[in-house]
C-alpha atoms as a PDB file:
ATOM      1  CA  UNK A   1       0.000   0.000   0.000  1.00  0.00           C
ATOM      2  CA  UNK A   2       2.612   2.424   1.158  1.00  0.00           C
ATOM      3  CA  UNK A   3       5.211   1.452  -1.525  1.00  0.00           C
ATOM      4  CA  UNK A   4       2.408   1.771  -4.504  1.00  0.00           C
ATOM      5  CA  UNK A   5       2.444   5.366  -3.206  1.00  0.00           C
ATOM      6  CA  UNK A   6       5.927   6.131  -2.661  1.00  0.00           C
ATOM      7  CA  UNK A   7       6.635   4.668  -6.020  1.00  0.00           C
ATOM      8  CA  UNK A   8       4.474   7.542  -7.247  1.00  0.00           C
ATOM      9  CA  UNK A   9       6.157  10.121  -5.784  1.00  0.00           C
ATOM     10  CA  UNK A  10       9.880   9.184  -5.534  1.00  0.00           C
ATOM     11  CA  UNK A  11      11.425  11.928  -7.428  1.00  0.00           C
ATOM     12  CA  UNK A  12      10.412  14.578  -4.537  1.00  0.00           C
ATOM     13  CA  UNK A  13      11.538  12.399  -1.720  1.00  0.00           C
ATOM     14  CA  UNK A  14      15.146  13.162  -1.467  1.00  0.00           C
ATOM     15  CA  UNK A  15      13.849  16.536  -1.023  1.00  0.00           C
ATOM     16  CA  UNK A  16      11.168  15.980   1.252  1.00  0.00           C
ATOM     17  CA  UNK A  17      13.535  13.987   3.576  1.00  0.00           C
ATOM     18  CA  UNK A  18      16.424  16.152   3.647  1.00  0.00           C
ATOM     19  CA  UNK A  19      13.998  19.013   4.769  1.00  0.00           C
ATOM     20  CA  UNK A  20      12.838  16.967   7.285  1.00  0.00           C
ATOM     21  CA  UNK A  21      16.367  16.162   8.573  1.00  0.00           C
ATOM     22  CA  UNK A  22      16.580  19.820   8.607  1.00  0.00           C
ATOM     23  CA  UNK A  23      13.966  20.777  10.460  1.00  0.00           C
ATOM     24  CA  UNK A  24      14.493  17.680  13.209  1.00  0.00           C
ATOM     25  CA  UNK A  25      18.250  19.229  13.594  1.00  0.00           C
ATOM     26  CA  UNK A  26      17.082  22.801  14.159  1.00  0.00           C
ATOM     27  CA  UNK A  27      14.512  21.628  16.655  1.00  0.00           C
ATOM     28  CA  UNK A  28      16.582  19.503  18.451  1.00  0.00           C
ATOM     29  CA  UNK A  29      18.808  22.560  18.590  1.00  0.00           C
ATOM     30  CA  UNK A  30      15.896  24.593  19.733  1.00  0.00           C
ATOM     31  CA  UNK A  31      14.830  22.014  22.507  1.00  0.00           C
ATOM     32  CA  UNK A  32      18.856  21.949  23.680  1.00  0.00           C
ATOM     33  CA  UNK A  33      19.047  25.428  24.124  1.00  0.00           C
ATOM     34  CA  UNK A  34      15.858  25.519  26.026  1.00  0.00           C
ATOM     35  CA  UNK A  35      16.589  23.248  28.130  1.00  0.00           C
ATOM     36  CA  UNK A  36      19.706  24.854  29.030  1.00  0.00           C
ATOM     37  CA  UNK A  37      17.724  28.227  29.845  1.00  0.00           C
ATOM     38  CA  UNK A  38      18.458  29.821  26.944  1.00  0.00           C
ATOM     39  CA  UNK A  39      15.833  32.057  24.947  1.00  0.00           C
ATOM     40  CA  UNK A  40      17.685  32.505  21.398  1.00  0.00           C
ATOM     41  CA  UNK A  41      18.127  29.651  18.919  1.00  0.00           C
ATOM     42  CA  UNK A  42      21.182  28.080  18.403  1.00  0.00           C
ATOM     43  CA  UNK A  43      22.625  28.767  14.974  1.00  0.00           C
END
């Protein structure tokens, strides 16, 4: 079922999972810095 519809759509997975990645990383950052008190995101 699920591999019918990733077939479909495989050339704009690459994509969509790198962004992903992306996001997760700057989130975790996010969650790191608040948990260490700090306010400002970590870039």
């Amino acid at each position: 079922m699920h591999n019918s519809l990733l077939r479909g759509t495989s050339s704009s997975l690459p994509d969509l999972r790198q962004e992903t990645e992306e996001l997760d990383l700057i989130l975790q950052q996010l969650n790191v810095c608040e948990k260490r008190g700090f306010k400002v995101p970590c870039m």
